[in-house]
Protein backbone atom coordinates (compact mmCIF):
# COMPACT_ATOMS: atom_id res chain seq x y z
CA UNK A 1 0.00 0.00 0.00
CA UNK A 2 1.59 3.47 -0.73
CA UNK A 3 -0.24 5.87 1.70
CA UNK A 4 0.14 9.52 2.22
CA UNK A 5 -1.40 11.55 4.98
CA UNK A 6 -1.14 15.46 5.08
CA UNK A 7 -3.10 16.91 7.78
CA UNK A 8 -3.03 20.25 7.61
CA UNK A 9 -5.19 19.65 4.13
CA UNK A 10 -6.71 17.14 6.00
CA UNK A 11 -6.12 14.80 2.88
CA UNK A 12 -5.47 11.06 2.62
CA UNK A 13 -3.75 9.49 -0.38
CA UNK A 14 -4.11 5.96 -0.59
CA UNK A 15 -2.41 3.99 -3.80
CA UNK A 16 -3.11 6.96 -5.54
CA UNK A 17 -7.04 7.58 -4.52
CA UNK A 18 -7.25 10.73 -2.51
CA UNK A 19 -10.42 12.02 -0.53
CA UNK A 20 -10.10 15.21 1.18
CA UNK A 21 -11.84 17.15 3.50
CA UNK A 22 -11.39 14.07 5.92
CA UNK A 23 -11.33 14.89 10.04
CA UNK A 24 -7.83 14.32 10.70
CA UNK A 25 -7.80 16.18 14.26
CA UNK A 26 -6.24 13.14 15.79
CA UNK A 27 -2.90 13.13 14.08
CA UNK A 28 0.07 15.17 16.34
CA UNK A 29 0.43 18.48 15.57
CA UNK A 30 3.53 18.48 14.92
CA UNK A 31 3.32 16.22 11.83
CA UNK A 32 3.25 17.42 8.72
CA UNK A 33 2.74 14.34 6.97
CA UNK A 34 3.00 10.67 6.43
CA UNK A 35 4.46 8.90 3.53
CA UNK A 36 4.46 4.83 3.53
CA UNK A 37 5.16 2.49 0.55
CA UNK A 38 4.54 -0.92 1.52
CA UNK A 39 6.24 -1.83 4.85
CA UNK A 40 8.71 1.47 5.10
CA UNK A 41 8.00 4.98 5.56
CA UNK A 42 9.02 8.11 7.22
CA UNK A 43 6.83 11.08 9.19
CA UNK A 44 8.01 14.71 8.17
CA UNK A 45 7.47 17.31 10.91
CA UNK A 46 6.26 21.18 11.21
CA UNK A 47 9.15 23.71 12.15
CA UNK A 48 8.70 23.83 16.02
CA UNK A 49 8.72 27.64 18.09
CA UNK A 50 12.13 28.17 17.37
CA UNK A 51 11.94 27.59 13.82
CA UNK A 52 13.59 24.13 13.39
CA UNK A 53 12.35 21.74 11.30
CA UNK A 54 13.22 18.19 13.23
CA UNK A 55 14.51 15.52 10.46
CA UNK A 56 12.53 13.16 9.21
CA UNK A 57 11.58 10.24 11.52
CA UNK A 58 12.09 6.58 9.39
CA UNK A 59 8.83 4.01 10.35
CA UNK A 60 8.66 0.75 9.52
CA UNK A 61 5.51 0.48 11.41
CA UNK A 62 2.29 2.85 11.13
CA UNK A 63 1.53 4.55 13.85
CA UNK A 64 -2.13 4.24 15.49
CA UNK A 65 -3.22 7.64 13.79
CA UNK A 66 -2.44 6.86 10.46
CA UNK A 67 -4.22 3.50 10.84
CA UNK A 68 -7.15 5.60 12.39
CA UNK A 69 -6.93 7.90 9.16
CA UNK A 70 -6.69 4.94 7.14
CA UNK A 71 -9.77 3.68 8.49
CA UNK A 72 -11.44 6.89 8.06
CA UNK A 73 -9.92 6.73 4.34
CA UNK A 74 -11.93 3.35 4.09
CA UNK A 75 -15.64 4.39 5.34
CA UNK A 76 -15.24 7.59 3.34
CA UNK A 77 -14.15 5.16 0.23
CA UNK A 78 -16.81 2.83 0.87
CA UNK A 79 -19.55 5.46 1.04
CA UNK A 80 -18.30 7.11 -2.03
CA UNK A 81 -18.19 3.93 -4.13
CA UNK A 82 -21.91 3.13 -2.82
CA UNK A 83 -22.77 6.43 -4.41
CA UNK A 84 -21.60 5.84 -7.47
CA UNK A 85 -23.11 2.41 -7.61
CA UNK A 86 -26.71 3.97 -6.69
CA UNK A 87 -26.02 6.45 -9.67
CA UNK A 88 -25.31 4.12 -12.20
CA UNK A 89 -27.96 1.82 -11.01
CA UNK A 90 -30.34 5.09 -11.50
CA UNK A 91 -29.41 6.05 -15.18
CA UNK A 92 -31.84 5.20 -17.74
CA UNK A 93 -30.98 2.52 -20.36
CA UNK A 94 -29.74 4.03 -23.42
CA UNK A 95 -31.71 3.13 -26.31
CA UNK A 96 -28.73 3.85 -28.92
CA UNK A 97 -31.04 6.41 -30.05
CA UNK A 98 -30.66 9.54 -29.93
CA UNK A 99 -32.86 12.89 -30.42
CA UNK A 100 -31.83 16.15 -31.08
C-alpha cells in the first residue's frame, strides 16, 4: 500500500485515490505528513517555536493515527463507491437512439 497523509489539508492518499476534506484532528500536531510504501515509511514534521524543522523520523511500522486515518480513508471510500453504484444503477438505459 503506498499511503500519504497530510493533515493540515486534512487529505489522505491511498495507492493513488485521494479524498479530502477528511477529520484528521487526531494526528500530532507536529506532523506534517506521512508517507508509507509498503512496509517502510518516514513522518516529516512542522518547524517547532524556534523555527527548526526536526529531520525526518524513518517508520517501519504505522503509527495508530495513520491506521485511524486509514480507516477513516476506508468508510469515506466505501460510502463514495456506494454512491456511485446507486447512480449508475439510477441512469436510464440508453436506447442507442438519440434525439436532437
Amino acid at each position: 500500500m503506498k499511503l500519504t497523509i497530510v493533515p493540515s489539508d486534512k487529505i489522505v492518499y491511498i495507492d493513488n485515490w485521494s479524498i479530502g476534506n477528511l477529520d484528521l484532528s487526531f494526528v500530532p500536531e507536529n506532523v506534517h505528513a506521512l508517507q508509507w510504501k509498503n512496509d517502510l515509511g518516514w513522518i516529516e514534521f512542522v518547524e517547532n517555536d524556534e523555527f527548526i524543522k526536526p529531520q525526518n523520523e524513518v517508520i517501519n511500522q504505522l503509527p495508530d493515527w495513520a491506521n485511524t486515518a486509514v480507516a477513516r480513508w476506508n468508510t469515506a471510500k466505501e460510502a463514495y463507491d456506494a454512491q456511485q453504484r446507486n447512480a449508475a444503477n439510477n441512469q436510464p438505459a440508453s436506447t442507442g437512439s438519440q434525439t436532437l
